[in-house]
C-alpha atoms as a PDB file:
ATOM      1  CA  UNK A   1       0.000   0.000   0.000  1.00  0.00           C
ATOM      2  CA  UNK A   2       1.250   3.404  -0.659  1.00  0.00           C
ATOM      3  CA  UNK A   3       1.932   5.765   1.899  1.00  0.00           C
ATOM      4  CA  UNK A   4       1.086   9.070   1.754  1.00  0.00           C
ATOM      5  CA  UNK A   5       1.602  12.219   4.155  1.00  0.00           C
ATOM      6  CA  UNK A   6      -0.663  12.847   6.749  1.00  0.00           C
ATOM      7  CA  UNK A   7      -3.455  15.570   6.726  1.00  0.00           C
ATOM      8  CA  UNK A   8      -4.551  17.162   9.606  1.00  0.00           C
ATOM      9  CA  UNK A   9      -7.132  18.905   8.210  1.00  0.00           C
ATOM     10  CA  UNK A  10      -9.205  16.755   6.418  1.00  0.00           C
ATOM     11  CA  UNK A  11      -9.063  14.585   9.826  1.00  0.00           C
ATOM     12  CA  UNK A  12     -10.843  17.335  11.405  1.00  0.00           C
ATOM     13  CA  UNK A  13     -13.469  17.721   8.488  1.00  0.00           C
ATOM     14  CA  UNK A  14     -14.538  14.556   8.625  1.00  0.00           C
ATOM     15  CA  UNK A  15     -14.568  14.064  12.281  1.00  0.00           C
ATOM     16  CA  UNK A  16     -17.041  16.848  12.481  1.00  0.00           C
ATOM     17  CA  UNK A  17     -19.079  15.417   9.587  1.00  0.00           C
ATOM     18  CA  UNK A  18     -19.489  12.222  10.742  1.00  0.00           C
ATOM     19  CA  UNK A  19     -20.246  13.920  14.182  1.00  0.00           C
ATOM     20  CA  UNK A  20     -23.349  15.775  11.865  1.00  0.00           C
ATOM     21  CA  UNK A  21     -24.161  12.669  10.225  1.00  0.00           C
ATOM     22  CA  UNK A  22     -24.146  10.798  13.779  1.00  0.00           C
ATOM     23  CA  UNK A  23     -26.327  13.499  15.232  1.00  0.00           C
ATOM     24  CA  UNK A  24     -29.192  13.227  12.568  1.00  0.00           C
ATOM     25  CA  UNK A  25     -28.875   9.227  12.820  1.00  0.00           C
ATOM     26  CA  UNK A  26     -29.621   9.825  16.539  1.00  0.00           C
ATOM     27  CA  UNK A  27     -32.609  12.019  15.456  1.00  0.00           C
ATOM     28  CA  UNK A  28     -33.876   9.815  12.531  1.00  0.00           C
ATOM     29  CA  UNK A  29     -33.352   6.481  15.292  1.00  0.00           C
ATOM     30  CA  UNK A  30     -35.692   8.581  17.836  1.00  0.00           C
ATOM     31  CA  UNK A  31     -32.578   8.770  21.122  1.00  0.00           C
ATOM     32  CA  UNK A  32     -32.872  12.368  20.939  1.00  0.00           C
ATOM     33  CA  UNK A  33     -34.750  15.069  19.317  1.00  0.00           C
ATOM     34  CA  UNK A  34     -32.299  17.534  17.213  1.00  0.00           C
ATOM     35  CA  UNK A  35     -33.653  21.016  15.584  1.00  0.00           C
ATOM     36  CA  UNK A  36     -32.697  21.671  12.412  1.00  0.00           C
ATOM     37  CA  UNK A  37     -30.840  24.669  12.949  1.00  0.00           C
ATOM     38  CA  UNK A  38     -27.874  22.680  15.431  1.00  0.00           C
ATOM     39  CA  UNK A  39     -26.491  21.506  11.978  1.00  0.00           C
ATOM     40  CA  UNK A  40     -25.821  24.321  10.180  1.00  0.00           C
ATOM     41  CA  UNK A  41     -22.730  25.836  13.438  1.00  0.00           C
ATOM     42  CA  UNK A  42     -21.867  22.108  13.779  1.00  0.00           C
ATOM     43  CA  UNK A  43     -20.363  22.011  10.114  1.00  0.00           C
ATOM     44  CA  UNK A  44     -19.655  25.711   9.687  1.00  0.00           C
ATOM     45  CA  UNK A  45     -17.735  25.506  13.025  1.00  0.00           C
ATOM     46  CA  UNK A  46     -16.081  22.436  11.784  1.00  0.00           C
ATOM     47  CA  UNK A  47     -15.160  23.314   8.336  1.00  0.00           C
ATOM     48  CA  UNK A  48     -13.603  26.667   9.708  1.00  0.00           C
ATOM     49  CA  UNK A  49     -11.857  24.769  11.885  1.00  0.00           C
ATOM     50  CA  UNK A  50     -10.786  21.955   9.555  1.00  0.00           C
ATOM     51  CA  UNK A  51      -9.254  25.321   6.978  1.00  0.00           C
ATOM     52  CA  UNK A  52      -7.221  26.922   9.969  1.00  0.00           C
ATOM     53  CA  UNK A  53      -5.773  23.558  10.860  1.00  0.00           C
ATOM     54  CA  UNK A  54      -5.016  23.259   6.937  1.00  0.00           C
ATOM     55  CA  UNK A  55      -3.061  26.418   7.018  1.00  0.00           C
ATOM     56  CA  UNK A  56      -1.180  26.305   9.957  1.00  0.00           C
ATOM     57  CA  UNK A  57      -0.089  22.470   8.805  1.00  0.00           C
ATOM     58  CA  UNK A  58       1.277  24.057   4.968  1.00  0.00           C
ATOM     59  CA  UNK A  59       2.769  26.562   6.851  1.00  0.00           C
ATOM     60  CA  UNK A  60       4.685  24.604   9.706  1.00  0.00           C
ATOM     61  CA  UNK A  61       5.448  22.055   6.329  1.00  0.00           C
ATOM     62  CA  UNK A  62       6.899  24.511   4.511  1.00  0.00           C
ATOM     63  CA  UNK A  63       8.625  26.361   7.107  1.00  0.00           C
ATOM     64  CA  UNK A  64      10.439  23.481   7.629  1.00  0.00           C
ATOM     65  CA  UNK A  65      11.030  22.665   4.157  1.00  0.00           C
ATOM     66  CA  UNK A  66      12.885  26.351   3.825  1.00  0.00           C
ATOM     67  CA  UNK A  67      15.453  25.155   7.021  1.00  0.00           C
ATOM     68  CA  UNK A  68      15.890  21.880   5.610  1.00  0.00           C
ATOM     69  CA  UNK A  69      16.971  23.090   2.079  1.00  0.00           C
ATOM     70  CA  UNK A  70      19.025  25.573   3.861  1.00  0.00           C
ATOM     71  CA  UNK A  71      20.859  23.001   5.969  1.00  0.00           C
ATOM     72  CA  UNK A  72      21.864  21.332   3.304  1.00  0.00           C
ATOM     73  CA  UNK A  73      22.912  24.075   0.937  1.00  0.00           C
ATOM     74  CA  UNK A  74      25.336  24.500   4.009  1.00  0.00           C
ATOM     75  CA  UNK A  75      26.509  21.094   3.795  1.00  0.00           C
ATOM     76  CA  UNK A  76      27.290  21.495   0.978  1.00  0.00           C
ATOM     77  CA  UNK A  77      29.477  24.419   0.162  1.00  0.00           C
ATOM     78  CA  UNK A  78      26.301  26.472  -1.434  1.00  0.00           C
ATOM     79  CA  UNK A  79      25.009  29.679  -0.178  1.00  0.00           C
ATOM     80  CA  UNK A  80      24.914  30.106   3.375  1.00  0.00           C
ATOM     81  CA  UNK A  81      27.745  27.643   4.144  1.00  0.00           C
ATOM     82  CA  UNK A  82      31.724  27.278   2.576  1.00  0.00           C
ATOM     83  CA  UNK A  83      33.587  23.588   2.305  1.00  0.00           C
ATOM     84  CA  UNK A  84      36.793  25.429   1.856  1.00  0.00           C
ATOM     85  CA  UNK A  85      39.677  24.856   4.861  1.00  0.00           C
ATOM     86  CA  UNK A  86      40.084  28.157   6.320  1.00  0.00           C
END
């Protein structure tokens, strides 16, 4: 199986839309009674949420990126860095 990298934010999405689609089986079933309106902050909440954690993941990703190309421009002998005895 191939791997793939990990995203955060589509974790979150679909926790909270299985949460919706777990609340309105619980409704539909008869445990509780849900109004219609709880839905609509539930997933606009969650998809907000689901975006920031998106953003702040390609940023952390490509912040690190940047130091890791860096490092090894430095090790070896490109910009930032010199292989020559001094």
């Amino acid at each position: 199986m191939a791997r793939h990298e990990f995203q955060p934010g589509k974790l979150v999405a679909g926790l909270f839309l299985t949460t919706a689609g777990v609340v309105y089986a619980g409704d539909a079933g008869g445990w509780w009674d849900t109004p219609w309106f709880v839905i609509i902050p539930l997933l606009t909440g969650g998809l907000c949420l689901a975006g920031a954690v998106a953003v702040l993941t390609h940023g952390v990703r490509r912040r690190r990126a940047g130091s890791r190309r860096a490092a090894a421009g430095a090790a070896n002998g490109g910009p930032g860095g010199s292989n020559v005895p001094g």
